[in-house]
Protein backbone atom coordinates (compact mmCIF):
# COMPACT_ATOMS: atom_id res chain seq x y z
CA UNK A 1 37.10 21.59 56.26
CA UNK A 2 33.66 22.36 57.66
CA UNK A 3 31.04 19.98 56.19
CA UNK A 4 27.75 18.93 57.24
CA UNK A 5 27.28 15.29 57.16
CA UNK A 6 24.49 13.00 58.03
CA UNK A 7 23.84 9.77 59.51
CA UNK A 8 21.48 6.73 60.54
CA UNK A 9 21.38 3.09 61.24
CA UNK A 10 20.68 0.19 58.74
CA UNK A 11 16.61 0.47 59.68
CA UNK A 12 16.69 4.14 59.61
CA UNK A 13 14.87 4.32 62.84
CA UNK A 14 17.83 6.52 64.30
CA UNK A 15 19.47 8.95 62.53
CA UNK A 16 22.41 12.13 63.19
CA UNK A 17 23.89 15.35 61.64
CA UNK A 18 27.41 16.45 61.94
CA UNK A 19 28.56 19.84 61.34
CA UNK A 20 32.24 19.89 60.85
CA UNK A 21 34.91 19.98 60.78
CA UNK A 22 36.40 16.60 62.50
CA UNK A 23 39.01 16.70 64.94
CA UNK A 24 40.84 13.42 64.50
CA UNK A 25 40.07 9.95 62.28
CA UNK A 26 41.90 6.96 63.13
CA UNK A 27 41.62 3.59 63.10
CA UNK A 28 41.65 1.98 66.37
CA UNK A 29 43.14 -1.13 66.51
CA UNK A 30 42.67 -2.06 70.03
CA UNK A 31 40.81 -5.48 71.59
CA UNK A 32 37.77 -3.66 72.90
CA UNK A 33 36.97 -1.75 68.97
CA UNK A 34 37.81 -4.96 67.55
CA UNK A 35 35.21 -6.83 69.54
CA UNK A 36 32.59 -3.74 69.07
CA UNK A 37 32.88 -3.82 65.09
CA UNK A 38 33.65 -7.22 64.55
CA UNK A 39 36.04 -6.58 62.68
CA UNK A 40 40.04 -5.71 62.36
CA UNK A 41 39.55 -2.10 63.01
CA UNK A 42 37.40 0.55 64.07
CA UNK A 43 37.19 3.42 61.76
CA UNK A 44 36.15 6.39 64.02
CA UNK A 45 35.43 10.04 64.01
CA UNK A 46 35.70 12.81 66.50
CA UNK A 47 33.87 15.97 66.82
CA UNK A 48 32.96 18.67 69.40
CA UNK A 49 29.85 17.28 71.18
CA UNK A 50 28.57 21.14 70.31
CA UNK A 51 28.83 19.83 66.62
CA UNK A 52 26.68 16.99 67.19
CA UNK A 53 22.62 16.53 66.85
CA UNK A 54 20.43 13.93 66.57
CA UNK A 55 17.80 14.27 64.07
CA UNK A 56 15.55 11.17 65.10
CA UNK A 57 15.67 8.00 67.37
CA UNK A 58 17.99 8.81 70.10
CA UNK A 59 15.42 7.16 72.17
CA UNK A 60 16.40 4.15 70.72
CA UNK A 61 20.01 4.30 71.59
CA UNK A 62 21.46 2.31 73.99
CA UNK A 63 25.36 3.12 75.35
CA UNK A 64 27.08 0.74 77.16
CA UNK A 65 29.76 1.98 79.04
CA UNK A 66 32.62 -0.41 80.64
CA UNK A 67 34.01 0.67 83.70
CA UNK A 68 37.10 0.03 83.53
CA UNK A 69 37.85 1.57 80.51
CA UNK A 70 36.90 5.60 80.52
CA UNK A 71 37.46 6.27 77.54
CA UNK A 72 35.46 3.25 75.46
CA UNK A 73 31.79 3.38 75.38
CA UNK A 74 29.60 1.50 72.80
CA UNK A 75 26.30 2.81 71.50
CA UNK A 76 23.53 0.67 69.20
CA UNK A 77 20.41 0.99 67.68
CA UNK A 78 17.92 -1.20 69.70
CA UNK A 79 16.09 -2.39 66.42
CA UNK A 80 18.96 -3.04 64.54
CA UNK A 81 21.71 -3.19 66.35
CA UNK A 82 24.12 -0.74 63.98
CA UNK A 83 26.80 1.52 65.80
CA UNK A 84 25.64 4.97 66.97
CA UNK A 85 27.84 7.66 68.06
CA UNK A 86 28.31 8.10 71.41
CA UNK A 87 29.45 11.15 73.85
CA UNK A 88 32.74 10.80 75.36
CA UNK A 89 32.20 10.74 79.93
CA UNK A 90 33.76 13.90 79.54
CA UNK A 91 30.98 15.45 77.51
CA UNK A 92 34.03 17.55 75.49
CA UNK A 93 33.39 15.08 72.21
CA UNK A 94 31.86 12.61 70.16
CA UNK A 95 33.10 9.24 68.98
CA UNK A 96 30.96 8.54 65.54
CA UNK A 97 31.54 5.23 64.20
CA UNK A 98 32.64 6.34 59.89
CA UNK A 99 30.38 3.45 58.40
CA UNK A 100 27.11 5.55 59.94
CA UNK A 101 27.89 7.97 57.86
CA UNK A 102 25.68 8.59 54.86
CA UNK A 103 27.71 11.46 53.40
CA UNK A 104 31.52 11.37 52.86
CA UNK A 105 33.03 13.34 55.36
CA UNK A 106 35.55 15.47 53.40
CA UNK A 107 38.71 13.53 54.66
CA UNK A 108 39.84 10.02 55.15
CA UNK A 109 41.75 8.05 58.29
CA UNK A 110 44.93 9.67 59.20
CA UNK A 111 46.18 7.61 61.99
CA UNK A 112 46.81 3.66 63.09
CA UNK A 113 46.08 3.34 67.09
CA UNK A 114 46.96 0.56 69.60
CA UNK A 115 48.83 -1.24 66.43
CA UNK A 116 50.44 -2.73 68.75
CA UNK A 117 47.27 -4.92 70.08
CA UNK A 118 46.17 -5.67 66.17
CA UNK A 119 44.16 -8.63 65.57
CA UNK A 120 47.05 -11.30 64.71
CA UNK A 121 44.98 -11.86 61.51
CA UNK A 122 45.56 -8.84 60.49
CA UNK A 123 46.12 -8.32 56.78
CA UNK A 124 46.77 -4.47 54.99
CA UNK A 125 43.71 -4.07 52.66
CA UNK A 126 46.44 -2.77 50.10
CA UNK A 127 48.08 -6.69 50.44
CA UNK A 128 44.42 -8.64 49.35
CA UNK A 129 42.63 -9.45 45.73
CA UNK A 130 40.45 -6.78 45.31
CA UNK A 131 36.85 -7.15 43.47
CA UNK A 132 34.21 -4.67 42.53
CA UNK A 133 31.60 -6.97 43.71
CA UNK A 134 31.27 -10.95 45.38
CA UNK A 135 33.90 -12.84 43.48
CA UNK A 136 33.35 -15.59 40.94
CA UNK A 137 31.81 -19.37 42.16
């Protein structure tokens, strides 16, 4: 599906366009995307780095790249602090983190990867009480 989708940070000091399609969205359950989210999970896209453009504030982005993992980068907003997208050492691709997004991107997660190092927390969102908004008291 070829879809152009846009993105930004919380302060809206940064922002991105995509023009699709995607070439793979998993979740990445590994240590290193836990710790960068802060969460279970990362939910992340990949694209062609020829698909990619920033539209404002890539001054602002900083990427910090760990050396001894090649292919794990993370990329903020300095003001805010939200996950950017960042461009693979390779220069082939582009990781974009899904909650940047400000469109929907015409498809949803299609893979689990490095299950096998989940968070031992982990719960399936399927498996929890489920509310619309903050729950009662």
């Amino acid at each position: 599906m070829t879809t152009t989708c846009h993105g930004s940070c919380v302060c809206g000091a940064v922002a991105f366009r995509v023009d699709g399609p995607f070439t793979r969205f998993p979740y990445c359950h590994c240590s290193r995307c836990r710790k960068r989210t802060g969460s279970a999970h990362a939910a992340n896209l990949f694209v062609p780095a020829a698909q990619f453009a920033w539209e404002r504030g890539e001054e602002l982005v900083r990427v910090f790249r760990l050396p001894t993992a090649p292919r794990w980068s993370n990329a903020f907003c300095t003001v805010c602090g939200s996950p950017m997208p960042w461009l693979a050492r390779t220069g082939a691709s582009v990781l974009i983190p899904a909650g940047a997004l400000d469109d929907d991107p015409g498809l949803r997660p299609e893979l689990n990867i490095h299950f096998a190092s989940r968070a031992p927390w982990y719960a399936h969102a399927a498996e929890l009480e489920t509310f619309d908004e903050l729950p009662p008291g």
